[in-house]
Protein backbone atom coordinates (compact mmCIF):
# COMPACT_ATOMS: atom_id res chain seq x y z
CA UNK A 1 -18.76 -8.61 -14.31
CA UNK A 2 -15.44 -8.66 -12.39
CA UNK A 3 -15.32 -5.75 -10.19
CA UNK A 4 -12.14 -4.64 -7.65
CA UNK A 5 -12.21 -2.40 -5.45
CA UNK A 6 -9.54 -0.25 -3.68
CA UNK A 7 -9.36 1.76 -0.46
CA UNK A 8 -6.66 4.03 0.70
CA UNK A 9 -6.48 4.24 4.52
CA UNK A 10 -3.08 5.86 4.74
CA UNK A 11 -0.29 7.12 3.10
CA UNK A 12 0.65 3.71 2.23
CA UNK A 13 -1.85 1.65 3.85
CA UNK A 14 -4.52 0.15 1.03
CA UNK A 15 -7.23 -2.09 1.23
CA UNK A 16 -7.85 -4.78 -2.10
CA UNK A 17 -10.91 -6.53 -1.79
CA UNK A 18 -12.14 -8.74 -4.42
CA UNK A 19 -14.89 -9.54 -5.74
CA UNK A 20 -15.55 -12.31 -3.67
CA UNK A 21 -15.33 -9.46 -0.54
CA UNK A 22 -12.29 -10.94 0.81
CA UNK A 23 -9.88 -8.17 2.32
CA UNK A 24 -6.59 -7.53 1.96
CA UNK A 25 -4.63 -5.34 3.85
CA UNK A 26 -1.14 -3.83 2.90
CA UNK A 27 1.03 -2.19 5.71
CA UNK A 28 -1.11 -1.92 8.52
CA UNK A 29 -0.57 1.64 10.73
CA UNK A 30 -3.64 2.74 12.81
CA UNK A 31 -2.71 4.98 15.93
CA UNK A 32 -0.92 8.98 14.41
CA UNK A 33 -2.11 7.75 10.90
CA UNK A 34 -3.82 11.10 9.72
CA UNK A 35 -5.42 8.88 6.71
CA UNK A 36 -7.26 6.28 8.89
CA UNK A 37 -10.66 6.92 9.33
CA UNK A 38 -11.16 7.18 13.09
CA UNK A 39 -14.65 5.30 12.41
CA UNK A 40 -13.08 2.32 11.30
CA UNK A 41 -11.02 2.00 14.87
CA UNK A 42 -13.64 -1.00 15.74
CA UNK A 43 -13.12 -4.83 16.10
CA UNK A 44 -15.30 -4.99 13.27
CA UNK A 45 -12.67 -3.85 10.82
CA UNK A 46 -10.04 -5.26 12.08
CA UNK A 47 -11.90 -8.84 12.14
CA UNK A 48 -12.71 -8.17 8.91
CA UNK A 49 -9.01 -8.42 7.25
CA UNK A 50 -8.37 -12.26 5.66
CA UNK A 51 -4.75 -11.43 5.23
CA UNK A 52 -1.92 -8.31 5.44
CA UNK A 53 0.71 -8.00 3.68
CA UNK A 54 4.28 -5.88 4.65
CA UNK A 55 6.37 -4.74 2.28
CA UNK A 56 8.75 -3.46 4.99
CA UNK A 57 9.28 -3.38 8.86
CA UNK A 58 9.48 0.51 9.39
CA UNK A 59 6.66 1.38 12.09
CA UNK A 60 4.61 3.61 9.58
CA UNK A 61 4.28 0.10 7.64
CA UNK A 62 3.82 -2.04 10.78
CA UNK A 63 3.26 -0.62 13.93
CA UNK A 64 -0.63 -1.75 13.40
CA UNK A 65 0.07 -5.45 13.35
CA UNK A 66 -0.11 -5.28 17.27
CA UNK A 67 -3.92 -3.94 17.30
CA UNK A 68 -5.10 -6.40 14.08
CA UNK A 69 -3.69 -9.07 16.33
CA UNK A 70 -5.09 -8.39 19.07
CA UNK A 71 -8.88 -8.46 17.40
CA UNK A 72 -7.85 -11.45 15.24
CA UNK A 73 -4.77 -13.52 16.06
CA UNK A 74 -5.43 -15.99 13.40
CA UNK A 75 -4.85 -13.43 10.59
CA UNK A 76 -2.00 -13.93 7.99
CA UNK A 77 0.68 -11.70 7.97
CA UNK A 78 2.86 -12.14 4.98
CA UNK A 79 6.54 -10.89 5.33
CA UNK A 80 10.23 -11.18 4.55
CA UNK A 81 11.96 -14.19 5.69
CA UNK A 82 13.80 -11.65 8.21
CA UNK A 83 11.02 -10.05 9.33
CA UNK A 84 8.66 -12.58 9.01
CA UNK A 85 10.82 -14.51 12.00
CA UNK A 86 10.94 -10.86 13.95
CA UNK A 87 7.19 -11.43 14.00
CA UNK A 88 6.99 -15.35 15.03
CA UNK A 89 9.41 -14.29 17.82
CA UNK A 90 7.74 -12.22 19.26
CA UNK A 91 4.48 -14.62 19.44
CA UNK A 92 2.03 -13.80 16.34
CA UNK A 93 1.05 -17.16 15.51
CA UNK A 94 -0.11 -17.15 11.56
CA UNK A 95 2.59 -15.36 9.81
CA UNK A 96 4.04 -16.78 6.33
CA UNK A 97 7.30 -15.85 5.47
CA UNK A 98 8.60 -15.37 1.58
CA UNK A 99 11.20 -13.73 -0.06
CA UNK A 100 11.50 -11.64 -3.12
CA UNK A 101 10.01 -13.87 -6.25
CA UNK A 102 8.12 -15.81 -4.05
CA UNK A 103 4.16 -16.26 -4.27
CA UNK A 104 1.38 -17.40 -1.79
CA UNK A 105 -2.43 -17.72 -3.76
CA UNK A 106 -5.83 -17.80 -2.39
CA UNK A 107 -9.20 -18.60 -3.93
CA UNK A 108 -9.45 -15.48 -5.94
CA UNK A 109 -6.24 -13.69 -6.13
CA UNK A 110 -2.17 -15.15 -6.72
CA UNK A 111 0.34 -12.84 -4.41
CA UNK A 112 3.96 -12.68 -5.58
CA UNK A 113 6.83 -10.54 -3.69
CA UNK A 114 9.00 -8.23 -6.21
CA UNK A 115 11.76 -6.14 -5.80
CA UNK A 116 11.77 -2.43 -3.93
CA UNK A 117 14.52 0.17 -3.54
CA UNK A 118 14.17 1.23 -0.08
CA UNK A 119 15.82 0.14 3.52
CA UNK A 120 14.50 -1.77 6.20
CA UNK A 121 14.36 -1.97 10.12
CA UNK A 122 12.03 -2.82 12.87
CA UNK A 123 11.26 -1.40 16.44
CA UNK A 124 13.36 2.28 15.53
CA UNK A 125 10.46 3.70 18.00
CA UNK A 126 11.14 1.64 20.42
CA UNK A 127 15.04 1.48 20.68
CA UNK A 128 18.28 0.83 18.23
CA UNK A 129 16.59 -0.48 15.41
CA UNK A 130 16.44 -4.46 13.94
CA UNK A 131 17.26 -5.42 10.38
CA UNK A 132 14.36 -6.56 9.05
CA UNK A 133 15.39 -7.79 5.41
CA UNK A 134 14.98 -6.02 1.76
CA UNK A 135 12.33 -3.91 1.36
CA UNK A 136 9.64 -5.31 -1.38
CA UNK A 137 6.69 -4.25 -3.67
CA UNK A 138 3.89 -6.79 -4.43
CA UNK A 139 2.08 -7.70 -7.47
CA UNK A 140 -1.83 -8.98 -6.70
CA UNK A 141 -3.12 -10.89 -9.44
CA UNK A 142 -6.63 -11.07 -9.16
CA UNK A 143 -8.54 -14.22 -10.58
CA UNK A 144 -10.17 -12.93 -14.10
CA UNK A 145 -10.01 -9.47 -12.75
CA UNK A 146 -7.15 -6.88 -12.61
CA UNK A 147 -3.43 -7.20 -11.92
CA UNK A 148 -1.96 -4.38 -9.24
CA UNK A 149 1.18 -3.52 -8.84
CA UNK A 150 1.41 -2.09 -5.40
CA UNK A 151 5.70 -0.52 -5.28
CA UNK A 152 6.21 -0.83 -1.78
CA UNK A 153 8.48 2.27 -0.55
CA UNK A 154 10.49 2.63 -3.45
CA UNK A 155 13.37 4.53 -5.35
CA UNK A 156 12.94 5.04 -8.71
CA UNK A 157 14.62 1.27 -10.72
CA UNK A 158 15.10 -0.41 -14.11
CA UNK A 159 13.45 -3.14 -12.40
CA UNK A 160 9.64 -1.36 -12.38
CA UNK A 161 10.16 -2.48 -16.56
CA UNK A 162 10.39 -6.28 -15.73
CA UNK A 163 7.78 -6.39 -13.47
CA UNK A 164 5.58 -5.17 -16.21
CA UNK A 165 7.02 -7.37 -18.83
CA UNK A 166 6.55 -10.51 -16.31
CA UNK A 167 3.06 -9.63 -14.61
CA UNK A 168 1.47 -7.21 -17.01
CA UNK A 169 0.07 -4.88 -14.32
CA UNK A 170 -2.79 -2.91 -15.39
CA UNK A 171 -2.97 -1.36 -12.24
CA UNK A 172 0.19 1.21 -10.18
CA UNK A 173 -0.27 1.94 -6.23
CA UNK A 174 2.99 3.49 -6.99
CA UNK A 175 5.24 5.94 -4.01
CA UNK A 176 5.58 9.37 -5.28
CA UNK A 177 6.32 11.19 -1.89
CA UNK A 178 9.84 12.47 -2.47
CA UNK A 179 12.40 12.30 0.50
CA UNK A 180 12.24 8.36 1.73
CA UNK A 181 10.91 7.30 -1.54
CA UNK A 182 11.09 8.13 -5.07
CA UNK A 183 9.28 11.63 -5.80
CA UNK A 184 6.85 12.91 -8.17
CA UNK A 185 9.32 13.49 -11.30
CA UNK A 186 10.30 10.21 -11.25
CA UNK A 187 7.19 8.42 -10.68
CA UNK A 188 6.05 10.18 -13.86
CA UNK A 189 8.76 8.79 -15.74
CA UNK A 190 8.36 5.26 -14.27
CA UNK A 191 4.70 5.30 -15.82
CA UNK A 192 6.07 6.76 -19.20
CA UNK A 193 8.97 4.73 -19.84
CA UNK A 194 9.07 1.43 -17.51
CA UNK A 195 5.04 0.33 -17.00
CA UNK A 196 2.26 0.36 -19.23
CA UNK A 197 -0.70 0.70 -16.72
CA UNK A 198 -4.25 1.86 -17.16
CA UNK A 199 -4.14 3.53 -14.11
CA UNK A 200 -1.77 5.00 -11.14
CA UNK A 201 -2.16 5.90 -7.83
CA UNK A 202 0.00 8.39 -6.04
CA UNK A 203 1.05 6.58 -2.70
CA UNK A 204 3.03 7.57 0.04
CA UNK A 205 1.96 11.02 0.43
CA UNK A 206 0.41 12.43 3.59
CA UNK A 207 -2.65 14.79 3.51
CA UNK A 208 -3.14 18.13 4.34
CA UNK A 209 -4.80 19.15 7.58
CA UNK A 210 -8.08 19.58 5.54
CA UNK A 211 -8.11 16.35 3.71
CA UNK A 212 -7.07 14.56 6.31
CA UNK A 213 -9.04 11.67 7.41
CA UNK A 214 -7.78 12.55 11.37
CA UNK A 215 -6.09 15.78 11.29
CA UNK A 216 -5.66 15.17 15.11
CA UNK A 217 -3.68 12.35 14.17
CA UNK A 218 -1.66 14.35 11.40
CA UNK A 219 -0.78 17.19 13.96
CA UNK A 220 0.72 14.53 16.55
CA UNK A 221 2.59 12.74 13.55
CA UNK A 222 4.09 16.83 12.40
CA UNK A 223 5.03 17.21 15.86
CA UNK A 224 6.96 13.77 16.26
CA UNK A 225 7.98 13.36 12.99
CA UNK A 226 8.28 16.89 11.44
CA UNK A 227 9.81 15.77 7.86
CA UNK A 228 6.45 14.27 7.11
CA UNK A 229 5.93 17.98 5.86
CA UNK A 230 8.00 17.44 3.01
CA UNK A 231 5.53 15.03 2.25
CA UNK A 232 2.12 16.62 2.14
CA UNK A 233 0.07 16.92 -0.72
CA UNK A 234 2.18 15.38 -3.34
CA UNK A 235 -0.58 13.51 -5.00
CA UNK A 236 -1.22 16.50 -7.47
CA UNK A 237 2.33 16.85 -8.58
CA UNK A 238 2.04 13.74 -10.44
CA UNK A 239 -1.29 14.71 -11.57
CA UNK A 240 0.19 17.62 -13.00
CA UNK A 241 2.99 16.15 -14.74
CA UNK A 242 1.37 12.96 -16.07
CA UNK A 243 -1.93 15.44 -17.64
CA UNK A 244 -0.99 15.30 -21.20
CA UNK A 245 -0.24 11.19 -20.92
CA UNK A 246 -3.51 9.70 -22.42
CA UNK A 247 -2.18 6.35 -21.74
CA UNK A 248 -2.43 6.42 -18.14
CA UNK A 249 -4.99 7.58 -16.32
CA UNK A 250 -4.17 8.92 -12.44
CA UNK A 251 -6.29 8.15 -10.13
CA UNK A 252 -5.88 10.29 -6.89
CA UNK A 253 -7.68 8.71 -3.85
CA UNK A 254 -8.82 10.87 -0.74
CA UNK A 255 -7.68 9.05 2.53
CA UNK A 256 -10.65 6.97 3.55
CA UNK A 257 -12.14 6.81 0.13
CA UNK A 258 -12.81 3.62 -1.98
CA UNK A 259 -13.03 3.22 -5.88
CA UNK A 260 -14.74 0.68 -7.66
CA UNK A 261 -12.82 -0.72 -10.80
CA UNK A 262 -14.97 -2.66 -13.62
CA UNK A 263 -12.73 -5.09 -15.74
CA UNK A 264 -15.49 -5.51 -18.16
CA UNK A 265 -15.57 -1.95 -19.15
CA UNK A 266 -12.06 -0.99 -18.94
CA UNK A 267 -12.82 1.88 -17.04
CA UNK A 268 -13.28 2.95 -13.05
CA UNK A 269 -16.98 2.74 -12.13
CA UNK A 270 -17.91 5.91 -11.10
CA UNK A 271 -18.24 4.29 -7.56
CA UNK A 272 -16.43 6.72 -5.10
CA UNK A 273 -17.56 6.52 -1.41
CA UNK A 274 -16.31 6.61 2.26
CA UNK A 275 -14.84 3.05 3.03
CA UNK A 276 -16.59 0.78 5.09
């Protein structure tokens, strides 16, 4: 039995961990993240990641890597060439930088860097903001286990078709926020005419003050960053408009919550609990 398991832990921040329990952590933001469980603020977790991967430099994708480092300065950090030498400059020591095509594998699982529709900068909290390369999605392909797709920030591209043609994803972590991404119309369409996934997951959309893992967090994000609102609760619109497409299933994940996905059945194990 081949078992994968997801977490969400953001808007866009996701945790894969294999079956072999290694943990892999996509665009690491901790501190005004409304989805991070404040419980999992500990050295613990943060010792606990084998490797993080950025799809982008904007802070809501990065502004973590300062706090993982801190616990763990030997983790991997996989980035664009650009912002992979950002990184290196400014001292993290184990950072590996590819470029769009390119792969890195471990024991259980084959990363490869694919193409995203979105911008890129570094440090625009901090002062005029750095180029930081092309935006980029990533496809995990997990050793005799499931394929994920995870977009990246994304508009809506022709391109979503050859990365299912060339990977066979049976897995989408797929942005369906609206405003710095592709919204929920189009999302919908990119499962029903470009990908031929199992299963979807709504990504970059922020919760709602109930459903949020740290609604202290999500009131300090509003109050700096007040067009996050057009970004709340966007998770059912796809729902909505994908409910009468049997060939995909969405999957909507609370913030903090982990799913359990059985290969040898096909099918999600009914396996839904607070991420630890």
């Amino acid at each position: 039995m081949f078992l994968l398991k997801i977490s969400r832990l953001g808007h866009a921040m996701y945790v894969l961990k294999s079956e072999t329990e290694k943990k892999y952590l996509i665009d690491p933001f901790f501190d005004l993240n409304p989805g991070f469980p404040p419980h999992l603020d500990t050295a613990d977790f943060y010792q606990s990641i084998d490797c993080v991967f950025l799809t982008h430099g904007h802070f809501d994708h990065t502004s973590g890597l300062t706090k993982l480092v801190e616990h763990k300065p030997d983790v991997m950090i996989v980035a664009q060439y650009e912002l992979a030498l950002i990184l290196l400059k400014q001292g993290m020591k184990n950072v590996l930088p590819i470029n769009l095509g390119g792969s890195v594998s471990f024991e259980d699982v084959t990363v490869t860097m694919v193409q995203a529709k979105h911008t890129s900068s570094y440090g625009e909290t901090q002062g005029p903001p750095v180029y930081a390369g092309e935006a980029a999605g990533y496809i995990f392909d997990f050793k005799d286990d499931y394929t994920v797709y995870h977009s990246g920030d994304t508009a809506l591209m022709y391109d979503m078709k050859l990365i299912q043609d060339v990977y066979e994803p049976d897995i989408a972590i797929l942005s369906s926020s609206g405003h710095f991404t592709m919204g929920p119309r189009e999302a919908a369409y990119a499962v029903k005419k470009l990908l031929k996934v199992k299963y979807v997951i709504p990504s970059h959309t922020f919760p709602t003050n109930e459903t949020a893992a740290s609604p202290e967090s999500l009131t300090q994000l509003l109050r700096a960053f007040p067009v996050v609102d057009f970004m709340i609760d966007k998770d059912k619109e796809l729902k909505e408009l994908l409910k009468d497409y049997s060939k995909t299933a969405v999957i909507t994940l609370a913030y903090g919550e982990e799913k359990v996905f059985d290969q040898s059945l096909w099918s999600e194990v009914l396996v839904d609990k607070e991420f630890s």
